[in-house]
C-alpha atoms as a PDB file:
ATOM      1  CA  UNK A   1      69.528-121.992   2.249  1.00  0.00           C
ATOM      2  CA  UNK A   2      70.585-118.971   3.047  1.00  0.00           C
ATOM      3  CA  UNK A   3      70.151-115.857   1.763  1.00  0.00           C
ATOM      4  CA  UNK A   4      72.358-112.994   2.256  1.00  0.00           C
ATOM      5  CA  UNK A   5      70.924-109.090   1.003  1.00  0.00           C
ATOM      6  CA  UNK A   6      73.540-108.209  -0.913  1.00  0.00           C
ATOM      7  CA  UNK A   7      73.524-104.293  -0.687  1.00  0.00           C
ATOM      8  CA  UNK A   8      75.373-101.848  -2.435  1.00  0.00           C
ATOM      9  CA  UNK A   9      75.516 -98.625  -1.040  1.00  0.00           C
ATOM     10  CA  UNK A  10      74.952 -95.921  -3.165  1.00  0.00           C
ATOM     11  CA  UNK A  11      74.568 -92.543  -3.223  1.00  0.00           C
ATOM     12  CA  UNK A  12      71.443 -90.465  -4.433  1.00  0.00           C
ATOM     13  CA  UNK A  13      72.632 -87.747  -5.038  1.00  0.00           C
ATOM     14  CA  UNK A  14      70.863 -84.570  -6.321  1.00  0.00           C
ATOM     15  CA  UNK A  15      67.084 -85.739  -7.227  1.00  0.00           C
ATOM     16  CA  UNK A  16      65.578 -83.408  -9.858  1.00  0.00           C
ATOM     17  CA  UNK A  17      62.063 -84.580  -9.520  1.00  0.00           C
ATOM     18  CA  UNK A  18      61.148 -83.254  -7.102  1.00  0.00           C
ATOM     19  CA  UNK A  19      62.570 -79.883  -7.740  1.00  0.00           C
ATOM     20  CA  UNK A  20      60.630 -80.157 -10.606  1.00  0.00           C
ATOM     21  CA  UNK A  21      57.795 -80.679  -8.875  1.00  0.00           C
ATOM     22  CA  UNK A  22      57.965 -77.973  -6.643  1.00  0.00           C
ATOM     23  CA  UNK A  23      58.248 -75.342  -9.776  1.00  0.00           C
ATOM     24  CA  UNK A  24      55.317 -76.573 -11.197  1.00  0.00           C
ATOM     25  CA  UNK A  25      53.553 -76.004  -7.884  1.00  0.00           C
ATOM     26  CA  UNK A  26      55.097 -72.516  -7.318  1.00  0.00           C
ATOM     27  CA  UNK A  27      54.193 -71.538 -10.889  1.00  0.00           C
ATOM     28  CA  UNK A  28      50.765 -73.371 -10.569  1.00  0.00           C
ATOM     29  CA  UNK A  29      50.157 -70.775  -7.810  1.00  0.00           C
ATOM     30  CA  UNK A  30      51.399 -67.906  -9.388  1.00  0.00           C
ATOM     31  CA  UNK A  31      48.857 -69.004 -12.442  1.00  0.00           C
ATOM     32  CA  UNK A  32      45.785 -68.940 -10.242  1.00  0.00           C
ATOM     33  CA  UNK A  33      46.486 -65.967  -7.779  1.00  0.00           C
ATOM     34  CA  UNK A  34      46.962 -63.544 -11.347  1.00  0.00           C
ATOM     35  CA  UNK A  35      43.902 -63.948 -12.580  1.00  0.00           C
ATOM     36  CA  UNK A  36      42.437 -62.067  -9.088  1.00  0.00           C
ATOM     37  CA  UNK A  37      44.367 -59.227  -9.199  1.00  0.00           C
ATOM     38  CA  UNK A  38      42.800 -56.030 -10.678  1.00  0.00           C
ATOM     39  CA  UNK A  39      45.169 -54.042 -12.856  1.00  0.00           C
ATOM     40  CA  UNK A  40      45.354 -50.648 -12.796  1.00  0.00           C
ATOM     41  CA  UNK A  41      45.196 -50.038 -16.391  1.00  0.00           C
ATOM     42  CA  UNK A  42      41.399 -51.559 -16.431  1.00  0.00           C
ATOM     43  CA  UNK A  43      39.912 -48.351 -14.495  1.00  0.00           C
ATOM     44  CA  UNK A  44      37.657 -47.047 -16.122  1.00  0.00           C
ATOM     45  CA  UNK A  45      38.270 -43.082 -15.744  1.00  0.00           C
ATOM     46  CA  UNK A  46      37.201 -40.097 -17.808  1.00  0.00           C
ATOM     47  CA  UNK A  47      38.928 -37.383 -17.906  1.00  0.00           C
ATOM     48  CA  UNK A  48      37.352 -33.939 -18.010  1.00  0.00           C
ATOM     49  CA  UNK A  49      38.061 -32.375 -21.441  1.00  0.00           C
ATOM     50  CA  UNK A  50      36.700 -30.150 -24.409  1.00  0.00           C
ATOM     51  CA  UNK A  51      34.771 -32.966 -25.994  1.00  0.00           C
ATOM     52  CA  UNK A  52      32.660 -33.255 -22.526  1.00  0.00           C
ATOM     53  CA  UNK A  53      29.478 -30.998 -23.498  1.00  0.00           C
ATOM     54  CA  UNK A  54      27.552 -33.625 -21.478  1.00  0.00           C
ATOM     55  CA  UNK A  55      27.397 -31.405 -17.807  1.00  0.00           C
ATOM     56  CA  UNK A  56      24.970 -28.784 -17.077  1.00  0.00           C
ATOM     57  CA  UNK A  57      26.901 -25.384 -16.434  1.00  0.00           C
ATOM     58  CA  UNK A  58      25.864 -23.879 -12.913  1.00  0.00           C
ATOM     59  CA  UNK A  59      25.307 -20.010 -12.699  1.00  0.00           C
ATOM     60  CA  UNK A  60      26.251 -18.187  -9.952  1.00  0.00           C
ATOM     61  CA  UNK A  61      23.042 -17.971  -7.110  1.00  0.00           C
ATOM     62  CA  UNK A  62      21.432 -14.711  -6.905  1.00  0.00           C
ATOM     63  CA  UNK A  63      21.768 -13.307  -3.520  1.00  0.00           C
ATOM     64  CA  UNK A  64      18.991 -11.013  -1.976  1.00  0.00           C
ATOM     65  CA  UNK A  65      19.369  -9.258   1.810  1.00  0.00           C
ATOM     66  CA  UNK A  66      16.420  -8.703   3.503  1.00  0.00           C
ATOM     67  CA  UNK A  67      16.100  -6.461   6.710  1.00  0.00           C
ATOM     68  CA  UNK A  68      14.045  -6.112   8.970  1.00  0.00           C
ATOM     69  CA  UNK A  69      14.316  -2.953  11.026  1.00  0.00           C
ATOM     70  CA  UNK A  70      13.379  -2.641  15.110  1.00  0.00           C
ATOM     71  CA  UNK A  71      10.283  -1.069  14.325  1.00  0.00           C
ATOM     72  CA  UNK A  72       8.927  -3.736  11.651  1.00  0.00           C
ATOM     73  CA  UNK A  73      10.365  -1.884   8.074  1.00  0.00           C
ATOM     74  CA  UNK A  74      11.467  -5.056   5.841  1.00  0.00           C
ATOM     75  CA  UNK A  75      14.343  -3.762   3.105  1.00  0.00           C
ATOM     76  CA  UNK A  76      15.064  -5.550  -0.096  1.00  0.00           C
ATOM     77  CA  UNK A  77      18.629  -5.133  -0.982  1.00  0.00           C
ATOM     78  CA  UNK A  78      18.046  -1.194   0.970  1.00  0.00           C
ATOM     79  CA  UNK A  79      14.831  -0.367  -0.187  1.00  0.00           C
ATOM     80  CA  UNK A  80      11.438  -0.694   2.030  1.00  0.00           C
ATOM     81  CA  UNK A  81       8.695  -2.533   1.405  1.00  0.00           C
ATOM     82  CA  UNK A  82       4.792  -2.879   2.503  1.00  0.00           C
ATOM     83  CA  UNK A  83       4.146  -0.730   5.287  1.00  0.00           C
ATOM     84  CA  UNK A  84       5.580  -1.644   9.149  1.00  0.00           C
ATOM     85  CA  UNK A  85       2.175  -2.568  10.430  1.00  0.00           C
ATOM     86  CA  UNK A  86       0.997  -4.942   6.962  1.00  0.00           C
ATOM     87  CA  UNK A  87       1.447  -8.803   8.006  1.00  0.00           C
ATOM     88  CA  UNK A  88       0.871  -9.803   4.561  1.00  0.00           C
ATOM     89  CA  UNK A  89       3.841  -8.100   3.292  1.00  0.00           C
ATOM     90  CA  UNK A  90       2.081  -8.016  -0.901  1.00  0.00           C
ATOM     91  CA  UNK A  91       4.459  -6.148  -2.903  1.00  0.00           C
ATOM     92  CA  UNK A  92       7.652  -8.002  -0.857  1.00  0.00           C
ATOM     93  CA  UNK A  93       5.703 -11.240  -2.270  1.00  0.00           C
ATOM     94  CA  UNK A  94       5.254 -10.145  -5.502  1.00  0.00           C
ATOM     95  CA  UNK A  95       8.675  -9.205  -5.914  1.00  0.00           C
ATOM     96  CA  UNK A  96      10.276 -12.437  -4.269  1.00  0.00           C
ATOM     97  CA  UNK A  97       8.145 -14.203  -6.673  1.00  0.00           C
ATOM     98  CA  UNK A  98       9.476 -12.132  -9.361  1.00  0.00           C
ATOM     99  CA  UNK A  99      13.030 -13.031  -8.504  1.00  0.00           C
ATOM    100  CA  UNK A 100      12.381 -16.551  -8.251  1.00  0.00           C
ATOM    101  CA  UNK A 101      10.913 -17.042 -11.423  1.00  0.00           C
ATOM    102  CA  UNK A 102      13.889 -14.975 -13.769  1.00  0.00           C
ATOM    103  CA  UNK A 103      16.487 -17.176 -11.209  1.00  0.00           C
ATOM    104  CA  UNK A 104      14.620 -20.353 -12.212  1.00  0.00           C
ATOM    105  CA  UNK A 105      14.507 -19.628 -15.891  1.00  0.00           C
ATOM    106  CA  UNK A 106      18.210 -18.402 -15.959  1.00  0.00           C
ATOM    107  CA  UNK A 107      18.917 -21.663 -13.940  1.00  0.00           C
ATOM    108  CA  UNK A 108      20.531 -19.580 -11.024  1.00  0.00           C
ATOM    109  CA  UNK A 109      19.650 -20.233  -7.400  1.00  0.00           C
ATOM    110  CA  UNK A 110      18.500 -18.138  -5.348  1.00  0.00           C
ATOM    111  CA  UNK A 111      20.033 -17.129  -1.867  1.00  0.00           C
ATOM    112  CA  UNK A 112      18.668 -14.824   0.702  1.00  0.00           C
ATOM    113  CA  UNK A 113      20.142 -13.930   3.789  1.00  0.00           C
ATOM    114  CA  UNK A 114      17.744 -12.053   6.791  1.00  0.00           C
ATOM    115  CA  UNK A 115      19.605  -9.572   8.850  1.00  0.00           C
ATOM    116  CA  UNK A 116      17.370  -8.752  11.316  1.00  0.00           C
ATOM    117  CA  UNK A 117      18.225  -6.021  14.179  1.00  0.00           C
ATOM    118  CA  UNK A 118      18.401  -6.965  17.827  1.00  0.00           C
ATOM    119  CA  UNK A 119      15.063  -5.709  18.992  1.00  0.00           C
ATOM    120  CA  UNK A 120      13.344  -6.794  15.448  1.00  0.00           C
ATOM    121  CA  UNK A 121      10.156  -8.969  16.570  1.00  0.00           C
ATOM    122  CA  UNK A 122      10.042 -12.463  16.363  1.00  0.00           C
ATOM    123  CA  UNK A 123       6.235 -11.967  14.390  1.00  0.00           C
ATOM    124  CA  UNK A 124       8.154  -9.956  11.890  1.00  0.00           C
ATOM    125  CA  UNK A 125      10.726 -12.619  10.971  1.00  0.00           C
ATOM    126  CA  UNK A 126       8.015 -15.098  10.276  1.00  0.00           C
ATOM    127  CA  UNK A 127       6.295 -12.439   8.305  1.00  0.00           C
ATOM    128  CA  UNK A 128       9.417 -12.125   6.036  1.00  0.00           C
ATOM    129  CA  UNK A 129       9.784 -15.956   6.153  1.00  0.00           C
ATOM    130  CA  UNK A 130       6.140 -16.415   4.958  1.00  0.00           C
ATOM    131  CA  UNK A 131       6.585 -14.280   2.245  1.00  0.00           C
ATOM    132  CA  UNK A 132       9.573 -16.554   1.209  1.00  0.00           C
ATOM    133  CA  UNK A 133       7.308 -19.408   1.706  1.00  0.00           C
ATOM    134  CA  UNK A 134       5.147 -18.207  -0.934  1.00  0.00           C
ATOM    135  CA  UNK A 135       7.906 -16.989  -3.295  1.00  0.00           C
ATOM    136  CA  UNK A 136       9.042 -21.035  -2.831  1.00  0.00           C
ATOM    137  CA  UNK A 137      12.730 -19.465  -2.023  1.00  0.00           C
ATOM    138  CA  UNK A 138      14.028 -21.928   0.555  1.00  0.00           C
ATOM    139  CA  UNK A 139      17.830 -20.822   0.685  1.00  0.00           C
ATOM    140  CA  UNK A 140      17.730 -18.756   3.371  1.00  0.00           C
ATOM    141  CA  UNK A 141      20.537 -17.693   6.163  1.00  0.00           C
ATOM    142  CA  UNK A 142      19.785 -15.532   9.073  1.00  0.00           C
ATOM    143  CA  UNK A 143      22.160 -12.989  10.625  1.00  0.00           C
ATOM    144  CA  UNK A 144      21.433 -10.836  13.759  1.00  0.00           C
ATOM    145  CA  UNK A 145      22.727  -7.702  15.069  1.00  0.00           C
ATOM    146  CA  UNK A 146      23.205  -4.165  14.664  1.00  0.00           C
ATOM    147  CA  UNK A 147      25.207  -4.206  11.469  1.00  0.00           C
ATOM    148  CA  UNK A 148      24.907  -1.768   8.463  1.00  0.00           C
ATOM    149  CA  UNK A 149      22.033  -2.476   5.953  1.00  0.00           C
END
């Protein structure tokens, strides 16, 4: 007995399973990789407008000079102070307190700048800066040289 294979050959042709296939993997992909980007239009932002009342308004700071002269003066905005030889410095303490408590009840802060002259002593700046000290100003900016009070 023999047996012959009887084979026709045929074409395939153009399969359309697998294309199909290969769509619902591409779109399969496309499904899952959405859902991890972020849109833009979920942001949260606020803008700033009139309805905002929320803020705290900041006032300008309050700026003081202080001087201190070669032979130990201490000016306030121009005007002397406590006596060149008085460590303690009272009445520039008093004041400095005064200023500190209308800037902290009118919200402001208060900034103080030293100019103190080239041959000012060293003792005389930490004189002025204990007197800050017990004002409780802590802003404070130091300049030094021979420029105009």
């Amino acid at each position: 007995m023999k047996h012959s294979i009887h084979s026709d050959t045929t074409t395939l042709g153009f399969q359309i399973a697998p294309m199909i296939d290969v769509v619902f993997v591409i779109m399969l992909f496309f499904m899952v990789m959405v859902g991890s980007v972020k849109v833009e239009r979920e942001l949260k932002t606020k803008l700033p407008g009139p309805d905002d009342l929320t803020q705290l308004v900041k006032f300008p700071a309050e700026e003081i000079t202080l001087g201190i002269l070669e032979d130990g003066t201490v000016l306030l905005n121009e005007e002397a102070f406590d006596s060149p030889k008085d460590k303690a410095l009272p009445m520039l303490t008093r004041t400095l307190r005064r200023v500190a408590d209308s800037s902290a009840q009118q919200k402001q802060v208060v900034l103080v700048t030293i100019q103190a002259e080239e041959q000012a002593s060293y003792e005389r700046v930490i004189d002025v800066l204990n007197s800050l000290h017990q004002a409780q100003i802590q802003n404070v900016t130091f300049t030094v040289g021979s420029e105009p009070l």
